[in-house]
C-alpha atoms as a PDB file:
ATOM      1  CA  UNK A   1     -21.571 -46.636 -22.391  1.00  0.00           C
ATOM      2  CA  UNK A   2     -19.119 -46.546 -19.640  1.00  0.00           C
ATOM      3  CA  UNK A   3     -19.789 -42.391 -19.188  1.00  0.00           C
ATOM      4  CA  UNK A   4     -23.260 -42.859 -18.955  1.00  0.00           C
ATOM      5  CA  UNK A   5     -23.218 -45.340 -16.551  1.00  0.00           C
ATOM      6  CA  UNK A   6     -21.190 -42.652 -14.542  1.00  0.00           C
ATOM      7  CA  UNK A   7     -23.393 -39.857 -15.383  1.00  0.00           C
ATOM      8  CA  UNK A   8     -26.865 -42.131 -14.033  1.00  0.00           C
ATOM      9  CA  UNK A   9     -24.771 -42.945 -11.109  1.00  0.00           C
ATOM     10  CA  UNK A  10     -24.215 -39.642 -10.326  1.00  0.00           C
ATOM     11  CA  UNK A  11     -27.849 -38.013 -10.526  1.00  0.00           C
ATOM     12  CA  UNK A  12     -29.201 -40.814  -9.127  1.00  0.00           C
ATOM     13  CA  UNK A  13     -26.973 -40.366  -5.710  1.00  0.00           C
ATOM     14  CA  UNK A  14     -27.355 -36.726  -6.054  1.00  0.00           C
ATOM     15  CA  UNK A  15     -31.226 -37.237  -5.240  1.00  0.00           C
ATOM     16  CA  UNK A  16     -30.421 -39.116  -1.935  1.00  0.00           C
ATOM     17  CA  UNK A  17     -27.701 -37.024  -0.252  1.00  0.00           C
ATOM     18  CA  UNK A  18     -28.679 -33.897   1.330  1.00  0.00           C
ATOM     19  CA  UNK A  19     -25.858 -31.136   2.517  1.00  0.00           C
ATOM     20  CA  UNK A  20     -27.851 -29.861   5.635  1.00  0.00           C
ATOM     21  CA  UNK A  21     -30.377 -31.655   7.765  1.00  0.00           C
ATOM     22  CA  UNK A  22     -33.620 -29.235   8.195  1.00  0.00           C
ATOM     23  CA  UNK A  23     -32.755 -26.712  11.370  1.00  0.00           C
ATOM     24  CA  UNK A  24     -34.286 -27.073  14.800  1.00  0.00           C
ATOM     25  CA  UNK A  25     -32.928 -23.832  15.393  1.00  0.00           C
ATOM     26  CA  UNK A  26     -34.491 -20.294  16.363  1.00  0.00           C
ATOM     27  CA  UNK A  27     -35.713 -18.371  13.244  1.00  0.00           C
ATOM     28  CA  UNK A  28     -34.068 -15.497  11.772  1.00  0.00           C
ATOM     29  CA  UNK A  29     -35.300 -12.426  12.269  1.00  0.00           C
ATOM     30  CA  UNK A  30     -35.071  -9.347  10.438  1.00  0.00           C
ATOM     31  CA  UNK A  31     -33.009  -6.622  11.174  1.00  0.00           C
ATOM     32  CA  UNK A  32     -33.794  -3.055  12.308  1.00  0.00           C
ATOM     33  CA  UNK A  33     -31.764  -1.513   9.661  1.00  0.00           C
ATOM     34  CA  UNK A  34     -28.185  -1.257   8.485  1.00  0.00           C
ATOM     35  CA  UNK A  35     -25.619  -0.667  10.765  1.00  0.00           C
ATOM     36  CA  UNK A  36     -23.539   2.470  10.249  1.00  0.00           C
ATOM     37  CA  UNK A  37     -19.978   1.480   9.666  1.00  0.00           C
ATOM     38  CA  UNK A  38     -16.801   3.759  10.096  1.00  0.00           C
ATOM     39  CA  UNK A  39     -14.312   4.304   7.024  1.00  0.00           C
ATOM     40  CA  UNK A  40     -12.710   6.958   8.238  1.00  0.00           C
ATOM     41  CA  UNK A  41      -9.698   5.125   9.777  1.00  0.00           C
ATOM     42  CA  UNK A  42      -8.971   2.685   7.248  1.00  0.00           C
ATOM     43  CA  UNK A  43      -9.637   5.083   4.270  1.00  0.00           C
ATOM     44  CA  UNK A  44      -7.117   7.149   5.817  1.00  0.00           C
ATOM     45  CA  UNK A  45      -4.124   5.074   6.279  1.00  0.00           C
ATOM     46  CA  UNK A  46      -4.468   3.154   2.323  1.00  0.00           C
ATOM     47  CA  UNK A  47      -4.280   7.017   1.170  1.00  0.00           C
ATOM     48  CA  UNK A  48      -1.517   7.493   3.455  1.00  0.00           C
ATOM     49  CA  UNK A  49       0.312   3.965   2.183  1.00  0.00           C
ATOM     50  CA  UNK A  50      -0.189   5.225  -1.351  1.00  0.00           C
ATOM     51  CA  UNK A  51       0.915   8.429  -1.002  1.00  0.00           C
ATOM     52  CA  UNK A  52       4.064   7.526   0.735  1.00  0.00           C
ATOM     53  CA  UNK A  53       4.392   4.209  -1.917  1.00  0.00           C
ATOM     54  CA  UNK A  54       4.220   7.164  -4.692  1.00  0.00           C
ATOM     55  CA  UNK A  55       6.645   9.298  -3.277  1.00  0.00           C
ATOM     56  CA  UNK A  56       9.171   6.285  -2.771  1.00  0.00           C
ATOM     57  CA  UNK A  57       9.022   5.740  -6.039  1.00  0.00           C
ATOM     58  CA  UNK A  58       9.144   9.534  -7.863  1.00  0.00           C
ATOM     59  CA  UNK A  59      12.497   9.460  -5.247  1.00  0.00           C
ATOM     60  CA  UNK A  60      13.646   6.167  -6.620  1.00  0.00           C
ATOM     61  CA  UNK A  61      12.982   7.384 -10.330  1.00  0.00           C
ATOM     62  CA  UNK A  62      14.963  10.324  -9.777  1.00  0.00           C
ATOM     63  CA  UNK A  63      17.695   8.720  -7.924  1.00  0.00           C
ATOM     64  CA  UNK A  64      18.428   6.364 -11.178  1.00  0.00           C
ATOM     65  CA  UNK A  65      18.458   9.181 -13.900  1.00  0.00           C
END
């Protein structure tokens, strides 16, 4: 008895509360088209990183043997 009286308190209170009065705001418009965005840079250096990560550890592999 005591969870559904939890449960009805719950749904009932969710009805009343709202998360975000409406918007007086401008409306959204749509965009032209997507915006080209450059890789290049950051692909580069995480190869980089890796490569030299790799090599760091082939050299401490070796240097155990």
């Amino acid at each position: 008895m005591k969870h559904f009286l939890i449960l009805a308190l719950l749904l009932g209170g969710a009805a009343v509360v709202q998360a975000q009065p409406g918007s007086t705001g401008p409306t959204p418009t749509s965009p032209a088209g997507p915006t080209g965005v450059p890789i290049d840079g950051g692909a580069s250096l995480l190869l980089a990183g890796g490569v030299a990560y790799g090599l760091r550890k082939l050299r401490a592999r070796r240097a155990a043997r």
